[in-house]
N, C-alpha and C. Protein backbone atom coordinates (compact mmCIF):
# COMPACT_ATOMS: atom_id res chain seq x y z
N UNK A 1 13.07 -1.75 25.99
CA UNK A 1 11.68 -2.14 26.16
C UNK A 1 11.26 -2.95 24.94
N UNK A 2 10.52 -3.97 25.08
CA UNK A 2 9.81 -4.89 23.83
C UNK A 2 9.09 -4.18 23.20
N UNK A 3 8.85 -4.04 21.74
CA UNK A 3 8.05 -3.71 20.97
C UNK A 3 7.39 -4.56 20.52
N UNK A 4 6.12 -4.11 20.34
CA UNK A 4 4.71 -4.72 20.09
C UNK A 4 5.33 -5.94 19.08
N UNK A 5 3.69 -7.14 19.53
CA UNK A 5 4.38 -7.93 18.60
C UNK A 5 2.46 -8.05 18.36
N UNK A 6 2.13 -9.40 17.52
CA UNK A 6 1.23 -9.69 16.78
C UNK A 6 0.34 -10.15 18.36
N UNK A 7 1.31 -11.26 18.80
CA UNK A 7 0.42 -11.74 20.08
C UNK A 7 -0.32 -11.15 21.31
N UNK A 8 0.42 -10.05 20.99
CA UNK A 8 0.08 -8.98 22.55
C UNK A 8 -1.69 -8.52 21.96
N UNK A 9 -1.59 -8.25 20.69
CA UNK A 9 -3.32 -7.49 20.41
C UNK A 9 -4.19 -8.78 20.76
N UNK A 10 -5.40 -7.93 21.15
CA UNK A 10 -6.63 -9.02 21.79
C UNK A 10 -7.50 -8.44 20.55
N UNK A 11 -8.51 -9.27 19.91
CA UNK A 11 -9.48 -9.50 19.12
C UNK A 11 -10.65 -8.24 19.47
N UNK A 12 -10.58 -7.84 18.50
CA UNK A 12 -11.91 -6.42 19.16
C UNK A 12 -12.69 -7.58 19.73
N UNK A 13 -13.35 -8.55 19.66
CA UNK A 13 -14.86 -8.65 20.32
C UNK A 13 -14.37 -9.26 21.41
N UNK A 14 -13.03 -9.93 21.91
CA UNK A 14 -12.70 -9.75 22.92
C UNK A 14 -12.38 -8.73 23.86
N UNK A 15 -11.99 -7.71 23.15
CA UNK A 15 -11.25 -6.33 23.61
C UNK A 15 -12.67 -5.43 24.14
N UNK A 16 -13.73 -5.91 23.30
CA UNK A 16 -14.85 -5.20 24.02
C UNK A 16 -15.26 -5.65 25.36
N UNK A 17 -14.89 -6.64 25.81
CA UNK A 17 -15.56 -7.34 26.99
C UNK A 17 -14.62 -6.70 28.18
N UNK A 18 -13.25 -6.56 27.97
CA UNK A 18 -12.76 -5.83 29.10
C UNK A 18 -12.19 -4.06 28.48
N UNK A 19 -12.41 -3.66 27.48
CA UNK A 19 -12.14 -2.29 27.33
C UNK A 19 -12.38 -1.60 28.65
N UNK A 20 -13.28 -1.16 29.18
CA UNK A 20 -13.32 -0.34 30.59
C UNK A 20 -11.82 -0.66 31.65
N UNK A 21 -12.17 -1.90 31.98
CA UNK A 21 -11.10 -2.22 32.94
C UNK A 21 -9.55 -1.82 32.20
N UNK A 22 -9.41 -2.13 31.14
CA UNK A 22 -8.32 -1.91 29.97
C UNK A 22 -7.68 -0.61 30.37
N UNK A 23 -8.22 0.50 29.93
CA UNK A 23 -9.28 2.04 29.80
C UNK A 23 -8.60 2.43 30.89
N UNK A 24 -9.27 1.86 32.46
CA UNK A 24 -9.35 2.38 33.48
C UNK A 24 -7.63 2.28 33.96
N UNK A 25 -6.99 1.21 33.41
CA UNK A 25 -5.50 0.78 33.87
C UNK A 25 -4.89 1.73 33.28
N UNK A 26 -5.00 2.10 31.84
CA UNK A 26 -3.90 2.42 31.07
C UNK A 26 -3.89 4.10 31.88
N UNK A 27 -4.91 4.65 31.51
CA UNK A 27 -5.50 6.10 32.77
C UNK A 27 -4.19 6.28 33.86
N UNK A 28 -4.52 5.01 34.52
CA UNK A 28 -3.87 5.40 35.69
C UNK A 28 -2.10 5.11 35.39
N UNK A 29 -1.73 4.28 34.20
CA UNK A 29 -0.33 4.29 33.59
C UNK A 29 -0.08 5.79 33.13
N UNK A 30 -0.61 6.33 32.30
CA UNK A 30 -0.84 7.57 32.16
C UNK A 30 -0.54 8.72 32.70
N UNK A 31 -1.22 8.82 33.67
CA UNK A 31 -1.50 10.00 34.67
C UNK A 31 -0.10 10.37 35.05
N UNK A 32 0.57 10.09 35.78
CA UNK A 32 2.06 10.02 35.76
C UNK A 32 3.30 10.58 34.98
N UNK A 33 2.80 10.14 33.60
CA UNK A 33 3.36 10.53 32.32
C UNK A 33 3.40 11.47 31.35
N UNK A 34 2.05 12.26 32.04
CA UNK A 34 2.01 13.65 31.60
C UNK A 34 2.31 14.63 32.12
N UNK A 35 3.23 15.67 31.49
CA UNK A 35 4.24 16.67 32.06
C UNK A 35 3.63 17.94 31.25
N UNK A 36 3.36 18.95 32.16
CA UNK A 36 2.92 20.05 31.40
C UNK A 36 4.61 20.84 31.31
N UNK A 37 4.60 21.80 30.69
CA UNK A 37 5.62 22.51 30.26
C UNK A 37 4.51 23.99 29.84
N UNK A 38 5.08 24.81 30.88
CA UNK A 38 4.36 26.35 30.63
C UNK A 38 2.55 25.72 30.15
N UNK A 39 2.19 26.79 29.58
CA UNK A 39 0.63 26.80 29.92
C UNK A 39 -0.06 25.98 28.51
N UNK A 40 0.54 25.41 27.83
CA UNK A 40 0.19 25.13 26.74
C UNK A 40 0.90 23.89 25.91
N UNK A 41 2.16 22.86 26.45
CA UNK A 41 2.97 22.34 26.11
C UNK A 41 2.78 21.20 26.97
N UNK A 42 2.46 20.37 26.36
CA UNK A 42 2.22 18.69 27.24
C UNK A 42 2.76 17.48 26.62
N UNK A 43 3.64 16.98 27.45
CA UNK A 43 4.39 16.20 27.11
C UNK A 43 4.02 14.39 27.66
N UNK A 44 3.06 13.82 26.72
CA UNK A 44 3.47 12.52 27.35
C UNK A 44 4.23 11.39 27.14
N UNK A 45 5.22 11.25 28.03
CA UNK A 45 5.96 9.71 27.93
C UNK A 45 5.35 8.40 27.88
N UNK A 46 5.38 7.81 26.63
CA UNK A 46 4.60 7.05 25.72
C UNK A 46 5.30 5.53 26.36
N UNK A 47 4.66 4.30 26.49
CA UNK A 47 5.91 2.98 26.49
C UNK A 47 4.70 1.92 26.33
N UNK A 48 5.25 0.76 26.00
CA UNK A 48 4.84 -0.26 25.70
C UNK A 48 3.10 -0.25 25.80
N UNK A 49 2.65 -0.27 27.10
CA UNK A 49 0.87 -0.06 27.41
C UNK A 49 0.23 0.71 26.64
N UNK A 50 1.10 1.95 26.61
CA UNK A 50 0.32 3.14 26.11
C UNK A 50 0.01 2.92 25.09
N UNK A 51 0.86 2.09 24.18
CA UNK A 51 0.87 1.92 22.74
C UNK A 51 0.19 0.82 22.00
N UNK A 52 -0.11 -0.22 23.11
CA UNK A 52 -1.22 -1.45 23.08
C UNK A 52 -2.25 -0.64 22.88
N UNK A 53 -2.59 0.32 23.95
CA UNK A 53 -4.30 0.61 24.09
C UNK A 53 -4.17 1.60 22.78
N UNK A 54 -3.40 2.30 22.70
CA UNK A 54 -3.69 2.91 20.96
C UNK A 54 -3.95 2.00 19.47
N UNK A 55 -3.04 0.73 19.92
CA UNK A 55 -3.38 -0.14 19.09
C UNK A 55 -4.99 -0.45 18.73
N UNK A 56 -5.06 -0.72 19.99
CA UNK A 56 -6.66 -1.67 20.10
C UNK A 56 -7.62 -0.57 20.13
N UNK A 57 -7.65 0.93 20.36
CA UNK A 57 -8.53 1.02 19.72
C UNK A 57 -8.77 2.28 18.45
N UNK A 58 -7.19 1.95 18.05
CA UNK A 58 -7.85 2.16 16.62
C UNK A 58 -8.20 1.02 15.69
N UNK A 59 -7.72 0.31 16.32
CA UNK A 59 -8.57 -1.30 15.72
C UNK A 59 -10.22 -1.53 15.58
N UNK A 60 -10.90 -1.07 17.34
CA UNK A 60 -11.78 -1.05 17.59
C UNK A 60 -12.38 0.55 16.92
N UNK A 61 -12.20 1.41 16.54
CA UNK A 61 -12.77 2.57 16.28
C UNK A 61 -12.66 2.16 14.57
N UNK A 62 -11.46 1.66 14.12
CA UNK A 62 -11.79 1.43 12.37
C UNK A 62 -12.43 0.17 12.20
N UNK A 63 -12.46 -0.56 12.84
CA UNK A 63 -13.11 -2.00 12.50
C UNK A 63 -11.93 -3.48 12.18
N UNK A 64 -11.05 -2.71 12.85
CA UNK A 64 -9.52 -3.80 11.72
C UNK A 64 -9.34 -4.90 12.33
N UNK A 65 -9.86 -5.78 11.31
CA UNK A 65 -9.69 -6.94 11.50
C UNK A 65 -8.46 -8.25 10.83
N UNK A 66 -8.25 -7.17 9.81
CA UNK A 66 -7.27 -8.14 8.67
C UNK A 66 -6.06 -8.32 9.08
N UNK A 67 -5.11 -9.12 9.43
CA UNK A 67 -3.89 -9.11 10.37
C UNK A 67 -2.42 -8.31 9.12
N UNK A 68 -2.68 -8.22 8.20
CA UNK A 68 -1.86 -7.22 7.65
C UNK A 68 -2.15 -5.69 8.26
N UNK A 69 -3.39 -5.11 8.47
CA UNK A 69 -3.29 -4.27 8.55
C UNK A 69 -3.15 -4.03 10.48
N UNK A 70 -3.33 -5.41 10.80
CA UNK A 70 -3.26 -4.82 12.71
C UNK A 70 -1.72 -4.76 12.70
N UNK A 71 -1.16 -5.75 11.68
CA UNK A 71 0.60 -5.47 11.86
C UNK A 71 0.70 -3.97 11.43
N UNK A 72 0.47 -3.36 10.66
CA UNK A 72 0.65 -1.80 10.24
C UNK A 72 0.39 -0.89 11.09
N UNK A 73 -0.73 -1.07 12.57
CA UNK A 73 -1.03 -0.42 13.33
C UNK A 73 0.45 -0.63 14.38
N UNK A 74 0.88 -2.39 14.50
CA UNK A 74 1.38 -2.26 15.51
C UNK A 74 3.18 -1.52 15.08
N UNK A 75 3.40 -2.04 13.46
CA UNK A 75 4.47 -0.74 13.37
C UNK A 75 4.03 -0.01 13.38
N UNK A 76 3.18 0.91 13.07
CA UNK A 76 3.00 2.73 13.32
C UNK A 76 3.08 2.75 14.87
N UNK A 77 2.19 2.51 15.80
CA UNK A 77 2.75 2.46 17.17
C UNK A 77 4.51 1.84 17.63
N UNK A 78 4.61 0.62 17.29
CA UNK A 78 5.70 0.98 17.90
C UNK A 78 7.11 1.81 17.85
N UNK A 79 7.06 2.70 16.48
CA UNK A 79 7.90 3.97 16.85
C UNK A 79 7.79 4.74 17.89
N UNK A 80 6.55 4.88 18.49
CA UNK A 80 6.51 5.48 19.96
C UNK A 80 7.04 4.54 20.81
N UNK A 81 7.50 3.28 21.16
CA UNK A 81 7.52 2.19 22.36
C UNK A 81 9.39 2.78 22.52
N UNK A 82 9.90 3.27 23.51
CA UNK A 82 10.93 3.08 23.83
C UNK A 82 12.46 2.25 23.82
N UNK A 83 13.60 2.12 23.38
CA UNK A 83 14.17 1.23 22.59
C UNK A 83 15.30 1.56 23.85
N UNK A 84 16.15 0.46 23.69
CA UNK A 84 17.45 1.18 25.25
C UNK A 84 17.98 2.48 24.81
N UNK A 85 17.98 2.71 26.51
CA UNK A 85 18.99 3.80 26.64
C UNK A 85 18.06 5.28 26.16
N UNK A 86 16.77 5.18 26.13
CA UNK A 86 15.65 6.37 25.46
C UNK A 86 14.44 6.47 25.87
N UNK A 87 13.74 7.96 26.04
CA UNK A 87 12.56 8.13 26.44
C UNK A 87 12.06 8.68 25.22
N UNK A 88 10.46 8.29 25.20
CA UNK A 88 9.56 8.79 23.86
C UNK A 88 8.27 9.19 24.45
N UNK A 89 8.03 10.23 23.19
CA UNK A 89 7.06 10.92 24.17
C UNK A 89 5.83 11.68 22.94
N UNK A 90 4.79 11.61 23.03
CA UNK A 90 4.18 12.76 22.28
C UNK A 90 3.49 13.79 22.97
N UNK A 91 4.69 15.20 22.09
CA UNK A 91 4.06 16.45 22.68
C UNK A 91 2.90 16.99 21.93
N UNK A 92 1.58 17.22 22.82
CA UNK A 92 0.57 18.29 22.19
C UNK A 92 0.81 19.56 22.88
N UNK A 93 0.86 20.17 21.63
CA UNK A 93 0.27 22.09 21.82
C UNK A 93 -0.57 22.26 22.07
N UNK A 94 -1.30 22.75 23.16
CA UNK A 94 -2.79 22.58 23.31
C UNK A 94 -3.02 23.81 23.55
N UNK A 95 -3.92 24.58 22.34
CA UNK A 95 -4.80 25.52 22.65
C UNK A 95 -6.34 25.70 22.08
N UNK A 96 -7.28 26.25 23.27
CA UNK A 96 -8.44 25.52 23.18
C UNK A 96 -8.94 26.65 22.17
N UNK A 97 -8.78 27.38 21.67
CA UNK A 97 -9.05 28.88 20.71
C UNK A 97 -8.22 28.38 19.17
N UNK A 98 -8.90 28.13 17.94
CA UNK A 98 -8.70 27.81 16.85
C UNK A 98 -8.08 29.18 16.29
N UNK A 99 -8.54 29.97 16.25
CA UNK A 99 -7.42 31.19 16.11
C UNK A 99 -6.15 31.65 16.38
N UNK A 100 -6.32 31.70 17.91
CA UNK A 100 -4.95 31.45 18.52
C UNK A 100 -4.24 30.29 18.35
N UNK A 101 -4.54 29.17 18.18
CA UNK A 101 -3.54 27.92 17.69
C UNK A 101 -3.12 28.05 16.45
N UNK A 102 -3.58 28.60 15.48
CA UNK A 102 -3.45 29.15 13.76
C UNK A 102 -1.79 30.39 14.42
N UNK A 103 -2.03 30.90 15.29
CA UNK A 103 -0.81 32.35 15.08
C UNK A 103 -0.02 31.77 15.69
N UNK A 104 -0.22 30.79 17.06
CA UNK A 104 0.74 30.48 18.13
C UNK A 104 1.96 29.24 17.37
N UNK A 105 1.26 28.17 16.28
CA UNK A 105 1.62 27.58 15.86
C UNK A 105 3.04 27.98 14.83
N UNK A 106 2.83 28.64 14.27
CA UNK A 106 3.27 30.00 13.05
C UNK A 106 4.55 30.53 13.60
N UNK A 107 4.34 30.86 15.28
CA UNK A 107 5.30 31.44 16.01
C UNK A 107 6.32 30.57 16.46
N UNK A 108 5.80 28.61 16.54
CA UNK A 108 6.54 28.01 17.15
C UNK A 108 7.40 27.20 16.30
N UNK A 109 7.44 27.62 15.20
CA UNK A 109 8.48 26.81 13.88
C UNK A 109 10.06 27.20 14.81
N UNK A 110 10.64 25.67 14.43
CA UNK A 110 12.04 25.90 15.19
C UNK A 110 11.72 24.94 16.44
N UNK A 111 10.69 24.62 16.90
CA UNK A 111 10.65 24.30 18.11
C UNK A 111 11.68 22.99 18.71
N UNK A 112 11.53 22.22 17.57
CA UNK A 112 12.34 20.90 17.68
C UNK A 112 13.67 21.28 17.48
N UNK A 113 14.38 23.01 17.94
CA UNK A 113 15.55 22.96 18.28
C UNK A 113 16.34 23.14 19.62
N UNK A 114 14.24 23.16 20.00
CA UNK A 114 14.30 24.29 21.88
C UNK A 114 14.33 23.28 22.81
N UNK A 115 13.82 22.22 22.60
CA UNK A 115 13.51 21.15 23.62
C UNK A 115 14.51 20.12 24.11
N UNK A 116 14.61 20.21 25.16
CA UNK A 116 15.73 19.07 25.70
C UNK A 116 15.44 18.45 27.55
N UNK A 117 15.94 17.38 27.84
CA UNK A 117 15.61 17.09 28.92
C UNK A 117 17.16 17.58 29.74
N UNK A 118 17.03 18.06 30.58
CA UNK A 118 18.37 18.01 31.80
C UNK A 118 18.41 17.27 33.06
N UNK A 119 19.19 16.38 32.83
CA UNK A 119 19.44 15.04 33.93
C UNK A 119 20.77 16.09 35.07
N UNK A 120 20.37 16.18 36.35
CA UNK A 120 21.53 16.54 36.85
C UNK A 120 22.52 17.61 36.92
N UNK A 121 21.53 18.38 35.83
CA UNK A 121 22.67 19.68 35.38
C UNK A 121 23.69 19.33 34.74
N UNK A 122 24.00 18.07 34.61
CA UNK A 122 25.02 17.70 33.79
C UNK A 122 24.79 17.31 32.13
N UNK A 123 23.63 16.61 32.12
CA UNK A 123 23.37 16.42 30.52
C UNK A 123 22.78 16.90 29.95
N UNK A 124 22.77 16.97 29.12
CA UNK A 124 21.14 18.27 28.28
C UNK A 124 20.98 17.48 27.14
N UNK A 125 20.12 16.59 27.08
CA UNK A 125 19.49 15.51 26.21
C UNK A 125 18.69 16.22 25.02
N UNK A 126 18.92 16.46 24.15
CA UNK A 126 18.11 17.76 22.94
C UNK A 126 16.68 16.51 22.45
N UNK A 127 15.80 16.89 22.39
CA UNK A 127 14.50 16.26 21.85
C UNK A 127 14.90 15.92 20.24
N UNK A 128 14.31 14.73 19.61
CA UNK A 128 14.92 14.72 18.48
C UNK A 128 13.31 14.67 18.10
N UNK A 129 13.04 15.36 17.12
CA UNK A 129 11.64 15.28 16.53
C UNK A 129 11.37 14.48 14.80
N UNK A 130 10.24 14.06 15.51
CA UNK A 130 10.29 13.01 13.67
C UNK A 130 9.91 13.82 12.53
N UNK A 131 11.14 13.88 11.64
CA UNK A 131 10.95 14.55 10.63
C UNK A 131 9.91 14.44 9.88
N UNK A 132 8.72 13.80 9.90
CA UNK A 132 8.22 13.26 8.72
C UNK A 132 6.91 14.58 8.75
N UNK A 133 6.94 15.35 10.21
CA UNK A 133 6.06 16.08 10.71
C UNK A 133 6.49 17.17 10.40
N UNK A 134 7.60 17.60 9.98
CA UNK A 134 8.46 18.97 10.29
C UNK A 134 7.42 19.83 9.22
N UNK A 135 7.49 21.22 8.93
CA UNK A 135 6.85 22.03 8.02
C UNK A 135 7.39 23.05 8.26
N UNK A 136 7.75 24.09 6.88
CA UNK A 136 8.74 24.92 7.10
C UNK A 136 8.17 26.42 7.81
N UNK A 137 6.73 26.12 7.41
CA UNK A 137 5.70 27.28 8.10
C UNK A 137 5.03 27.05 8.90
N UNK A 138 4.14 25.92 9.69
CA UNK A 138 4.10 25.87 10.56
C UNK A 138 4.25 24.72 11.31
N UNK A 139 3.95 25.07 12.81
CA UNK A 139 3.97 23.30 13.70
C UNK A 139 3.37 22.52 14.01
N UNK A 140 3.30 20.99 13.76
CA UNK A 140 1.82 20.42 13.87
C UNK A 140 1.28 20.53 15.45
N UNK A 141 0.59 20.49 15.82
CA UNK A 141 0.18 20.74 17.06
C UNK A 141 0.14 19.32 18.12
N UNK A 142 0.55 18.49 17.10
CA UNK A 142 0.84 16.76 17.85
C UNK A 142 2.51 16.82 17.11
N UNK A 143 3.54 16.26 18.31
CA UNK A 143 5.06 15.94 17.84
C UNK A 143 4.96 14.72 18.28
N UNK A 144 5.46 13.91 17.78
CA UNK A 144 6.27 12.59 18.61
C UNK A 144 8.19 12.69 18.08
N UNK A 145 8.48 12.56 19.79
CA UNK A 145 9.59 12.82 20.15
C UNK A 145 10.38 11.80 20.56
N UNK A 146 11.62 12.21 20.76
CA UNK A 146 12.60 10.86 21.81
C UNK A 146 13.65 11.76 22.32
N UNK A 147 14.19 11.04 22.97
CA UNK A 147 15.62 11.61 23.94
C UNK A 147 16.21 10.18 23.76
N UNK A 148 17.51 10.35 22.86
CA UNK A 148 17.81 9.35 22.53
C UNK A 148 19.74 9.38 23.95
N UNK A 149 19.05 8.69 25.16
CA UNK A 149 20.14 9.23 26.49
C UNK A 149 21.30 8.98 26.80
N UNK A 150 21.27 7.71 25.70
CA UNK A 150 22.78 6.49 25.76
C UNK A 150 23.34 6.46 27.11
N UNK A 151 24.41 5.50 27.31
CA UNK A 151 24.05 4.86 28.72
C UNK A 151 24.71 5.29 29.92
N UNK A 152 25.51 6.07 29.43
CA UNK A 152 25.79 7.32 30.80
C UNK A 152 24.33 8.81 31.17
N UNK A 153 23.83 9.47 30.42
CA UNK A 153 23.01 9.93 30.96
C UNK A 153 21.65 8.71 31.04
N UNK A 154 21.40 7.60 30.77
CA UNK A 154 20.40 6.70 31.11
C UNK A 154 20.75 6.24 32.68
N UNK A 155 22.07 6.06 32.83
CA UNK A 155 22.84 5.53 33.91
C UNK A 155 22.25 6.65 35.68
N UNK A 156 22.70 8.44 34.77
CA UNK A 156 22.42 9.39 35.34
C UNK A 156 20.86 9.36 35.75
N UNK A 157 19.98 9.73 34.71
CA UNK A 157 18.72 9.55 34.74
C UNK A 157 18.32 8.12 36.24
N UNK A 158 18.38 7.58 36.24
CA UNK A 158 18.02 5.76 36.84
C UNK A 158 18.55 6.75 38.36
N UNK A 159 20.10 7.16 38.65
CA UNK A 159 19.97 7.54 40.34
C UNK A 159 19.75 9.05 40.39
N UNK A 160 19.03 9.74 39.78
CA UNK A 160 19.30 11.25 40.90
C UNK A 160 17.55 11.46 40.59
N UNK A 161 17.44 12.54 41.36
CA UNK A 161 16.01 12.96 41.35
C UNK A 161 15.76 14.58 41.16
N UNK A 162 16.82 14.86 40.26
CA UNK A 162 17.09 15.98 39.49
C UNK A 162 17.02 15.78 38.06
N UNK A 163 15.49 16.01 37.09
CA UNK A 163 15.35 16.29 36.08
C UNK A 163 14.38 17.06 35.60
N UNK A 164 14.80 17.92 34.61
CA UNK A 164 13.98 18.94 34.32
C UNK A 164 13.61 18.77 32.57
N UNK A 165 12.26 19.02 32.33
CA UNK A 165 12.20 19.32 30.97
C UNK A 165 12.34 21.00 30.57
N UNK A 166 13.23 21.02 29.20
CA UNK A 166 13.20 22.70 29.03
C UNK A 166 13.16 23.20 27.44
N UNK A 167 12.47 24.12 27.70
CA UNK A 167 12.12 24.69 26.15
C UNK A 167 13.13 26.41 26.31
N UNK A 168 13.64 26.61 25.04
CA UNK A 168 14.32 27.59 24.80
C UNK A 168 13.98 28.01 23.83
N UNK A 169 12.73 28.14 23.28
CA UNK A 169 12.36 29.28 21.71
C UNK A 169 11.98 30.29 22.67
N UNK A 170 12.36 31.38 21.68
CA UNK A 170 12.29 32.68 22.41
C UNK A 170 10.63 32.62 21.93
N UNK A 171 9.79 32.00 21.30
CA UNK A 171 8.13 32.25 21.64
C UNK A 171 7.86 31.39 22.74
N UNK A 172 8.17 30.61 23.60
CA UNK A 172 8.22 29.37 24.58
C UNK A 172 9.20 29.04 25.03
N UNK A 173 9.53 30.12 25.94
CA UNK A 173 10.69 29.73 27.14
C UNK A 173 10.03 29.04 28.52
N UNK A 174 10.14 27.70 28.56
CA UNK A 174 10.27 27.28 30.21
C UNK A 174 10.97 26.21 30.89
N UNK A 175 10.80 26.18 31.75
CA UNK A 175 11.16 25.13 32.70
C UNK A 175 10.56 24.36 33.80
N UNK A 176 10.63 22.60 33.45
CA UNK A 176 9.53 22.02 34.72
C UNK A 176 9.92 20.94 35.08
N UNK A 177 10.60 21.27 36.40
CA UNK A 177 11.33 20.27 37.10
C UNK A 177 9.95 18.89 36.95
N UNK A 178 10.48 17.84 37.09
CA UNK A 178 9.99 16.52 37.00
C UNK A 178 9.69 15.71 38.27
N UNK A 179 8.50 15.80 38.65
CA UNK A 179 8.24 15.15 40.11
C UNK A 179 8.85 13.67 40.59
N UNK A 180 9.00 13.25 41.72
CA UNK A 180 9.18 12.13 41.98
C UNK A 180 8.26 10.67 41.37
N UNK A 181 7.26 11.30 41.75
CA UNK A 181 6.25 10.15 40.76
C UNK A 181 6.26 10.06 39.70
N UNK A 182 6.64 11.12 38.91
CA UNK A 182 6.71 11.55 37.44
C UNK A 182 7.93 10.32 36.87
N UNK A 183 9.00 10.57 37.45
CA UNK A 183 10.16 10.42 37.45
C UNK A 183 10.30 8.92 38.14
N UNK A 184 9.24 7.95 39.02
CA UNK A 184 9.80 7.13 38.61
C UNK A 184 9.03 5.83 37.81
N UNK A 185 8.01 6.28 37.39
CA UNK A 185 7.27 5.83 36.31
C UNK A 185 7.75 5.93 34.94
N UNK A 186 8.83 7.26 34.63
CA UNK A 186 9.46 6.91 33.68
C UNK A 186 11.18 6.51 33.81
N UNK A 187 11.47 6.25 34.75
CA UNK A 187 12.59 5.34 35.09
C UNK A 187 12.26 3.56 34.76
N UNK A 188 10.69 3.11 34.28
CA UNK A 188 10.57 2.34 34.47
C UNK A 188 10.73 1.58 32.98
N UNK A 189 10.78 2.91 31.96
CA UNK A 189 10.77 2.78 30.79
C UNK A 189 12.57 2.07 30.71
N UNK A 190 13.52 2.35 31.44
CA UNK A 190 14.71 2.40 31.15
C UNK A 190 15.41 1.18 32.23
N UNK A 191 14.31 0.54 32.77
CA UNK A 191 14.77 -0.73 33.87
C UNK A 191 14.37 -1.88 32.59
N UNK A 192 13.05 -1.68 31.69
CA UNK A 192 12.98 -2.52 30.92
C UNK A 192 13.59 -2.83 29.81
């Protein structure tokens, strides 16, 4: 998949004139791409769009106008944009109780050893998590991830309609098969 370049960002006071319509597209790119995992574990598969409209509006929410710093936005985003042969994704922990996210968090150190995608029953793709987040006590409650699939399970992934995401910490054991729609919205990450 292409990673962001300088030309793709639109000018906030342009970006204000179609933000809604923008907004309303990326939504529906979106929707698709989010995978719950058990009651608290959400996984979205991030690609090129997703990572425009994060661009633009943290552009539009900080004011950034200086083209050094929209290039700094568009490298910090495009570590999320998909590269061959890989899916990327940021997982939130989501719990709506500030207490309970303080103990649950605490419990889920290790996590980036539980997570993996399974193509087929045959591959078990392990989540690789960006170190820069890791903490030895607890977990941030935002990961950005990849499944780095190389081109036999990418190959796998592209024909069957058998994939599951799965967590194995003994505080967060599950499993969630991957819908058809799910699945081929992010097949689309791996045609590009």
């Amino acid at each position: 998949m292409k990673k962001l370049e300088m030309a793709d960002v639109i000018p906030n006071t342009e970006y204000e004139k179609i933000r809604d319509s923008f907004r309303s597209k990326i939504l529906r790119i979106k929707e698709p791409r989010r995978i719950a995992v058990g009651p608290y574990l959400m996984f979205l598969f991030e690609n090129r769009e997703t990572m425009l409209y994060q661009v633009q509006e943290m552009m539009r929410a900080e004011g950034i106008r200086a083209e050094e710093a929209i290039q700094h936005e568009i490298n910090t985003y495009n570590e999320l944009v998909p590269g061959p042969c890989e899916l990327r994704a940021t997982l939130m922990i989501e719990f709506a109780d500030e207490a309970t996210r303080r103990v649950k968090l605490k419990e889920l150190v290790g996590l980036e050893k539980h997570v993996s995608l399974v193509i087929d029953r045959d591959y078990v793709i392990s989540a690789v998590f960006d170190e820069k987040q890791m903490d030895p006590d607890k977990l941030s409650s935002v990961q950005y991830i990849h499944f780095p699939l190389g081109e036999k399970a990418a190959e796998a992934f592209l024909s069957t309609n058998d994939v599951e995401l799965v967590t194995t910490h003994p505080a967060c054991s599950y499993r969630q098969s991957i819908s058809q729609e799910q699945l081929s919205s992010l097949k689309e990450d791996l045609y590009t």
